[in-house]
Protein backbone atom coordinates (compact mmCIF):
# COMPACT_ATOMS: atom_id res chain seq x y z
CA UNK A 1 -24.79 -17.97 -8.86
CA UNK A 2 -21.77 -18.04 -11.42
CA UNK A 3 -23.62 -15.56 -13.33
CA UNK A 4 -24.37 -12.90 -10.27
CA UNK A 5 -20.53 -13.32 -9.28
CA UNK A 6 -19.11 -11.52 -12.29
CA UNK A 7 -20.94 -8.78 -12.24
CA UNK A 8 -19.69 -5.79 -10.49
CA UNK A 9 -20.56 -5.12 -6.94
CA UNK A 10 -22.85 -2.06 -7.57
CA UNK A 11 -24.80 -4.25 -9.66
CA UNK A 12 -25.14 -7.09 -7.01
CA UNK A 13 -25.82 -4.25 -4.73
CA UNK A 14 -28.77 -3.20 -6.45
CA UNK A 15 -30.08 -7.14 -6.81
CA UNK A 16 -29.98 -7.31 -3.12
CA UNK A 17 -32.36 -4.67 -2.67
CA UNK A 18 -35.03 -6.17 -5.33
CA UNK A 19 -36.32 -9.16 -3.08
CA UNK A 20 -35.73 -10.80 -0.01
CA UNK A 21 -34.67 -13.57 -1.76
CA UNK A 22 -32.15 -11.88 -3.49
CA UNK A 23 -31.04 -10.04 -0.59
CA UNK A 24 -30.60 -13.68 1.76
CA UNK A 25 -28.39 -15.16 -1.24
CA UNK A 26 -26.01 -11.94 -1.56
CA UNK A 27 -25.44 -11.63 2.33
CA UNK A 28 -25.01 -15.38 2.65
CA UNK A 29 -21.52 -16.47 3.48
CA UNK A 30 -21.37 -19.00 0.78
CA UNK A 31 -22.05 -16.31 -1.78
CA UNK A 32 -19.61 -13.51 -0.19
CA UNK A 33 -17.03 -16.70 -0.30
CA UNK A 34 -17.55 -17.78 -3.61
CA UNK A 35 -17.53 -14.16 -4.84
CA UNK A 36 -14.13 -13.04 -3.34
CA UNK A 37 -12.41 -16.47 -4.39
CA UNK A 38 -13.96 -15.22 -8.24
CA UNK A 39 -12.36 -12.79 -7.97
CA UNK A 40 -9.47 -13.45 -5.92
CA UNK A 41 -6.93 -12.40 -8.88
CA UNK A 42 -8.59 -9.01 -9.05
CA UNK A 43 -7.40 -6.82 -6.58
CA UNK A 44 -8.06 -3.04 -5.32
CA UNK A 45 -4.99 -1.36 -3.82
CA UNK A 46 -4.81 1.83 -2.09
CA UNK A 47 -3.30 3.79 0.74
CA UNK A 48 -4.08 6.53 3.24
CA UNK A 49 -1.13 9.10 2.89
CA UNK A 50 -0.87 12.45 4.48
CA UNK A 51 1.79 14.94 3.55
CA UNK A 52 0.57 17.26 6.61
CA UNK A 53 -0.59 16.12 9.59
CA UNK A 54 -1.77 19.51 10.91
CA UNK A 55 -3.46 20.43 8.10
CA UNK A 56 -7.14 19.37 6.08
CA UNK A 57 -5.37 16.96 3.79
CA UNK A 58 -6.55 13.14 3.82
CA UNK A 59 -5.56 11.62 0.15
CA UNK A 60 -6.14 7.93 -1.12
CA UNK A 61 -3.90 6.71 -3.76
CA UNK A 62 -2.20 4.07 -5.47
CA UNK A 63 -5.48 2.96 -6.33
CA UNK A 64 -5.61 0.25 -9.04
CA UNK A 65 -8.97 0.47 -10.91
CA UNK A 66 -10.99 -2.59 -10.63
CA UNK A 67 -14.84 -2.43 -12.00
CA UNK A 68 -15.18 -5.73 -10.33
CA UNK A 69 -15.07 -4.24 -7.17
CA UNK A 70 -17.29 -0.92 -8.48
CA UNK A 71 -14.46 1.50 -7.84
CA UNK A 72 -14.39 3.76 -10.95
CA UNK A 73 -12.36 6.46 -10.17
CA UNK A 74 -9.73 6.74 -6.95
CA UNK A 75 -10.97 6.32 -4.32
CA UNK A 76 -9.38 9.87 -2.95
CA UNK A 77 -12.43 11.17 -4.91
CA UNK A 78 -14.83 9.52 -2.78
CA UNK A 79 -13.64 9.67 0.69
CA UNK A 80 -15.29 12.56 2.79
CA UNK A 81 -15.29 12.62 6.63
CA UNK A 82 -18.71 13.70 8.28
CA UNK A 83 -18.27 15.30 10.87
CA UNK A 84 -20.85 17.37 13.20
CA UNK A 85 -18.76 20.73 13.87
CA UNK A 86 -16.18 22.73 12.45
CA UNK A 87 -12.97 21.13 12.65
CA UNK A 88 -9.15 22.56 12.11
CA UNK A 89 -7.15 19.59 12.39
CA UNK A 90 -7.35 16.29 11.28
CA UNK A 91 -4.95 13.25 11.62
CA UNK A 92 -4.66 9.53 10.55
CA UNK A 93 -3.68 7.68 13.58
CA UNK A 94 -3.86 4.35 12.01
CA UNK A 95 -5.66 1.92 9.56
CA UNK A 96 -6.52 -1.73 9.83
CA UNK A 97 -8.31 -4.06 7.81
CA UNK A 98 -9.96 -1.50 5.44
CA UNK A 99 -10.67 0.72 8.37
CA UNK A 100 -8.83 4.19 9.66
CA UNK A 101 -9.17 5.83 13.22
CA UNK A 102 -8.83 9.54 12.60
CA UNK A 103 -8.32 12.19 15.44
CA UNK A 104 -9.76 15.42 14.36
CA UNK A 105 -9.61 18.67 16.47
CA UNK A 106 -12.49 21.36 16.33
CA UNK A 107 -12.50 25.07 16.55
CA UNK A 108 -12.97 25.12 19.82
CA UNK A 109 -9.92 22.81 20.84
CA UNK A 110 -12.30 19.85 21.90
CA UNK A 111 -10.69 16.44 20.50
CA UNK A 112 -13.01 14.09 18.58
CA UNK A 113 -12.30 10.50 17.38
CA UNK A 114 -13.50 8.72 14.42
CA UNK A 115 -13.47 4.92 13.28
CA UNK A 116 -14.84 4.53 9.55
CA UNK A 117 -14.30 2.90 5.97
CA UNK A 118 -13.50 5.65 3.71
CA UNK A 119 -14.97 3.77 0.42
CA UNK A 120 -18.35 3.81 2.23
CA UNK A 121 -17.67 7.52 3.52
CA UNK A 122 -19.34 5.55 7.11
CA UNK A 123 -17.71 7.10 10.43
CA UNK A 124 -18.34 6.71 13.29
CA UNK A 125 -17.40 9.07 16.84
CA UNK A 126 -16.06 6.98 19.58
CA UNK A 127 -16.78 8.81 22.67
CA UNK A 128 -13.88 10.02 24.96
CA UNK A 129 -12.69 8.20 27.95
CA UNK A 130 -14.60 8.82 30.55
CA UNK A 131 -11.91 8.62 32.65
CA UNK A 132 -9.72 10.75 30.88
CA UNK A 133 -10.01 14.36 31.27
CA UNK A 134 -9.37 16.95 28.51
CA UNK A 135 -6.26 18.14 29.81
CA UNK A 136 -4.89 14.30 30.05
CA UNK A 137 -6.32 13.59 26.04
CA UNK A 138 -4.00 16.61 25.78
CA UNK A 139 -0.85 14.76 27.57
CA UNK A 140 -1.80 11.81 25.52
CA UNK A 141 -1.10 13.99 22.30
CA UNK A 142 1.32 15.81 23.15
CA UNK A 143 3.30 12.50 24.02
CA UNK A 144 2.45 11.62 20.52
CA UNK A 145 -0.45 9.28 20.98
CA UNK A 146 -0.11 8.80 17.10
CA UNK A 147 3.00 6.33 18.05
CA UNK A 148 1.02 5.13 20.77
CA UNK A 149 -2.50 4.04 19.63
CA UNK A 150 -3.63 1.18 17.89
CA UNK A 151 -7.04 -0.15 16.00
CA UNK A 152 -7.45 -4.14 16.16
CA UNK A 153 -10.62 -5.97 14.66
CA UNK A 154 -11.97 -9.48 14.42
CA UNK A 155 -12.80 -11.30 11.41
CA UNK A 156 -15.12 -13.49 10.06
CA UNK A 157 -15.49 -14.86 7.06
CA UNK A 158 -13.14 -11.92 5.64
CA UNK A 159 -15.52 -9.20 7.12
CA UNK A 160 -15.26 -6.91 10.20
CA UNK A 161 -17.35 -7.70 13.02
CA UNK A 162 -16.03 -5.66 15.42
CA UNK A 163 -12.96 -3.27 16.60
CA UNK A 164 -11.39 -2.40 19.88
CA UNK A 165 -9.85 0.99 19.82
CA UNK A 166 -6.44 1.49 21.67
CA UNK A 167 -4.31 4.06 23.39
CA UNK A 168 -1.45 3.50 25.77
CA UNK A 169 -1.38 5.69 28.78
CA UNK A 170 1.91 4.59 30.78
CA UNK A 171 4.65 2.72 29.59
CA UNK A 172 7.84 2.11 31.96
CA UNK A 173 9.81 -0.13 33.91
CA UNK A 174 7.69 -3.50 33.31
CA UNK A 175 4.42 -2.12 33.51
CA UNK A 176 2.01 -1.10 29.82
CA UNK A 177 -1.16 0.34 30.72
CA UNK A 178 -4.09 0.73 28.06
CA UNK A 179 -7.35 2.13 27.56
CA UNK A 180 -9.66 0.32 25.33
CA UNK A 181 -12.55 0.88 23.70
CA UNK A 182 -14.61 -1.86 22.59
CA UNK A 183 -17.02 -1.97 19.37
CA UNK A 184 -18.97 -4.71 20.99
CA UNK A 185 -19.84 -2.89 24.13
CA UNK A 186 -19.66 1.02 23.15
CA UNK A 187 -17.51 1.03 26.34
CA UNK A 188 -13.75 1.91 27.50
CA UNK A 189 -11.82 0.07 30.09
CA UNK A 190 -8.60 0.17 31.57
CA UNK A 191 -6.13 -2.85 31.13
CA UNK A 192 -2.40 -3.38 32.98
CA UNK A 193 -0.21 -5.74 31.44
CA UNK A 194 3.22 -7.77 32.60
CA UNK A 195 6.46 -7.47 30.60
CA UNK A 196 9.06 -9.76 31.29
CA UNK A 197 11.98 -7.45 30.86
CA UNK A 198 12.09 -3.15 31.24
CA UNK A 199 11.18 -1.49 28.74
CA UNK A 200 12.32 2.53 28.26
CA UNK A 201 9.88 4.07 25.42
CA UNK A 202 8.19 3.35 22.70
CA UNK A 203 9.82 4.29 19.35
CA UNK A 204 7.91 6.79 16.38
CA UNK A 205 6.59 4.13 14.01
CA UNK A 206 3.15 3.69 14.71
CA UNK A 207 1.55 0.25 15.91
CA UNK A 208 1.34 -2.67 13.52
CA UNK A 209 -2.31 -4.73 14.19
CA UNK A 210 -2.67 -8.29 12.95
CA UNK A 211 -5.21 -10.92 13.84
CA UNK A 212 -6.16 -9.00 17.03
CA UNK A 213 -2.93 -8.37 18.35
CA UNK A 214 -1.04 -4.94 18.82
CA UNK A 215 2.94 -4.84 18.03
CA UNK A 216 5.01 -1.65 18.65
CA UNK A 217 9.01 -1.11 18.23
CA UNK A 218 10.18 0.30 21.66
CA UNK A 219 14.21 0.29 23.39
CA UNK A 220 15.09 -1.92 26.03
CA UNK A 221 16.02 -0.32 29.19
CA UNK A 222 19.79 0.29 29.73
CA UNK A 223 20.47 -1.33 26.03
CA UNK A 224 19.04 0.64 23.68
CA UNK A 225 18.28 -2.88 21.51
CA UNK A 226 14.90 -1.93 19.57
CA UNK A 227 12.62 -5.18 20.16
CA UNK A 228 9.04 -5.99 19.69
CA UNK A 229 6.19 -5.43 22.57
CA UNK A 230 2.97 -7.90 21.16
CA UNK A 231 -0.37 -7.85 22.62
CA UNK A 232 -3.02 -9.81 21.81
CA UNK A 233 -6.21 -7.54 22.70
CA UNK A 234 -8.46 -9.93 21.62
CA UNK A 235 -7.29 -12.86 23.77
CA UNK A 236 -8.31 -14.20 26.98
CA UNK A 237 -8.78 -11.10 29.34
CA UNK A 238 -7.31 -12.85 32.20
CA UNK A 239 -3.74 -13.21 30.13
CA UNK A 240 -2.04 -9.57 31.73
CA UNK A 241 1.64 -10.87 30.27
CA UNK A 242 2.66 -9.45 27.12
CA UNK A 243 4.93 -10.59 24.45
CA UNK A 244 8.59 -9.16 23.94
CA UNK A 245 10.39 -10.67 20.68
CA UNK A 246 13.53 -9.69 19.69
CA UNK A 247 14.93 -9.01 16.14
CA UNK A 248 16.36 -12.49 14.26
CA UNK A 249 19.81 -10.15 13.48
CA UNK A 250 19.96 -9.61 17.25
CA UNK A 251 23.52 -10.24 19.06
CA UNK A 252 26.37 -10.78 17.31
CA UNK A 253 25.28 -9.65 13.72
CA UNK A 254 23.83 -6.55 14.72
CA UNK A 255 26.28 -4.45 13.73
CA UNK A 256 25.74 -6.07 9.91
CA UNK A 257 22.39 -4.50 9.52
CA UNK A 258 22.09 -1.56 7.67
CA UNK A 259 18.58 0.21 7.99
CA UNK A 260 16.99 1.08 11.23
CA UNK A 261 14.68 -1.94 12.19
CA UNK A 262 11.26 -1.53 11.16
CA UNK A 263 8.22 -3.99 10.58
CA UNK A 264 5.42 -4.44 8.23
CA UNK A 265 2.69 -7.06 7.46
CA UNK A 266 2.84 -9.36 4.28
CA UNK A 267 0.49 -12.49 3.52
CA UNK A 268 -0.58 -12.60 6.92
CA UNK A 269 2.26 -12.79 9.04
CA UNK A 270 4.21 -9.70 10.62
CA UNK A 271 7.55 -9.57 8.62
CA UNK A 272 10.87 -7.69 9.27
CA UNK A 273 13.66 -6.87 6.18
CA UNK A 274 16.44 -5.40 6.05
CA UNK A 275 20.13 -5.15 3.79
CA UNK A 276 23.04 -7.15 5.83
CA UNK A 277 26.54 -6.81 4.77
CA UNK A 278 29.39 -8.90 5.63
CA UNK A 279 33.24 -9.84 3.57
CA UNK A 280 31.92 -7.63 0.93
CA UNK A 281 28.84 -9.26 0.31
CA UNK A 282 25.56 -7.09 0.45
CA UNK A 283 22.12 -9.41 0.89
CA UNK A 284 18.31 -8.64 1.16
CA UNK A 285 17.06 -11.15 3.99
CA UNK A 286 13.18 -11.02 4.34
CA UNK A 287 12.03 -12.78 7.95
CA UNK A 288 8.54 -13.88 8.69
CA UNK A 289 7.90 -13.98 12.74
CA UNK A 290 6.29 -17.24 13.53
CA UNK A 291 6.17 -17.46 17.34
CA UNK A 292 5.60 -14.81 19.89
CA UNK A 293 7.83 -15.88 22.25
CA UNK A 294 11.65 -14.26 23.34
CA UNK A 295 13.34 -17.51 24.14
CA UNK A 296 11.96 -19.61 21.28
CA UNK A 297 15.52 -19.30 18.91
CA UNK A 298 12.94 -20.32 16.07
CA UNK A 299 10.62 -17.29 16.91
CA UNK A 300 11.50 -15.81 13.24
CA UNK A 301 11.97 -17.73 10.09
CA UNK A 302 14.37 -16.39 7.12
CA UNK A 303 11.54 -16.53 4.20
CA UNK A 304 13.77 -15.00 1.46
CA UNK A 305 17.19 -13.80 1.09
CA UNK A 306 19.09 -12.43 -2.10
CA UNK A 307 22.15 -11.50 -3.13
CA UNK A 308 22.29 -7.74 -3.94
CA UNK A 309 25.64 -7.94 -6.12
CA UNK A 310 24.16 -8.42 -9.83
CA UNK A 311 21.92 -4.97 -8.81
CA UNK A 312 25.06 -3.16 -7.83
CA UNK A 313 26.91 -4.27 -10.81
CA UNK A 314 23.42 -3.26 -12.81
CA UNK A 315 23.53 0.15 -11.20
CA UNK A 316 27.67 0.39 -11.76
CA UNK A 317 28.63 -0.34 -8.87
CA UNK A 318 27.30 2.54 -7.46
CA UNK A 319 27.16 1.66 -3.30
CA UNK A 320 24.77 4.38 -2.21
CA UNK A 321 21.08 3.39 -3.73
CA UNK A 322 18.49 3.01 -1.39
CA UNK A 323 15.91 -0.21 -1.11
């Protein structure tokens, strides 16, 4: 066992396929445990970027190379999309958990959409809505259904069982409506959820998915104030209410923020930063949102903050540079 765990995984790949012995240790979960907590302090790194959205051009990088994990060369050099007819554009809607929903558009103007892992060049085409017609796909994009769709999956044991593929049809008023497809059924339904205060649009930054739930950036109605719309698409069907949180520097230190609000994901929890200044003082605060709930004063917690004086000083005093 300690022996089979440092070798490479094209090497334990090969092993599986000798016996069926081999093959029931290497797809055990104690194995697959053991062999990511091996090699827990050597990591792979990489992200989808795509300097034109309307054009052919899909590029991994920032790939660290790890021959632990059998990735000898970026992995931008072994990422192909197969797809069955000519296509002219292609666009990253979103990735999640080592997986990326692309929307490509053919020749002929029909639009196709495709879930895969781009190390293991394996894609598959998620069938249109049936009750979407092509001229309301067409809405959807036009409205930018790039903002508005989402990819959440469930995980076990640090693999992906399945994935439920999202796009949001109406928004307005209290009312979000979605159309999902699900992984486990090869299915779409429709799904109306409950907000507990008006919401006006969505904003342009794309969805963030963690642990099955959904969280876009939109504008209260009236306000203006950019909160947080959660939805847990993996919860219990029956829950219709979704989840508005606002931002920990809402209210009375707004005005103190400096960077459009914005979230991200970190060590597992959704996490907001941004520079504050007040008396002359500049800080970095870093929160970590623990609750999903609007009323809950404790919702987010204030993980790390830090003076940004001694890099102003380092940078003489020069006001302007960007984090």
């Amino acid at each position: 066992m300690e022996v089979l765990a440092r070798l490479p995984l094209k090497s334990i790949a090969r092993f599986r396929s000798t016996s069926k012995g081999w093959k029931l240790l290497i797809d055990s979960d104690f194995f697959r445990d053991y062999f990511i907590f091996r090699n827990s302090s050597s990591s792979v790194t990489w992200s989808i970027i795509q300097m034109r959205p309307h054009k052919l051009t899909l590029e991994i990088i920032g790939h660290h190379g790890c021959k632990t994990w059998g990735l000898t060369r970026s992995p931008g050099s072994l990422m192909s999309c197969l797809v069955e007819r000519a296509i002219k554009n292609l666009q990253v809607l979103t990735c999640t958990d080592g997986l990326v929903l692309l929307y490509a558009k053919a020749t002929d103007g029909t639009p196709m959409y495709y879930v895969g892992n781009p190390l293991f060049q394996e894609w598959f085409r998620i069938p249109l809505p049936p009750f979407l017609s092509l001229q309301d796909l067409k809405i959807l994009r036009n409205r930018g259904l790039s903002g508005d769709s989402g990819l959440v999956t469930k995980m076990q044991s640090g693999i992906v069982v399945s994935y439920k593929v999202v796009f949001v049809m109406s928004h307005g008023g209290t009312k979000v409506g979605f159309a999902i497809y699900s992984s486990d059924t090869g299915t779409w339904e429709t799904r109306h959820v409950t907000c507990l205060d008006f919401i006006l649009l969505f904003g342009s930054h794309k969805s963030i998915a963690l642990n099955g739930i959904l969280h876009w950036i939109f504008h209260r109605d009236g306000s203006g104030t950019r909160s947080i719309l959660a939805y847990d698409f993996y919860g219990d069907h029956d829950d219709i209410l979704c989840s508005i949180v606002d931002f920990p520097d809402t209210g009375e230190v707004e005005g103190l923020s400096r960077f459009t609000r914005t979230i991200t994901t970190s060590e597992g929890s959704i996490v907001y930063f941004n520079e504050f200044g007040e008396n002359g003082n500049r800080t970095l605060q870093v929160w970590r949102l623990v609750t999903y709930t609007d009323v809950d004063p404790e919702a987010w917690q204030l993980f790390w903050e830090v003076s940004l004086e001694p890099l102003i000083e380092f940078f003489g005093g020069d006001a302007s540079f960007e984090l």
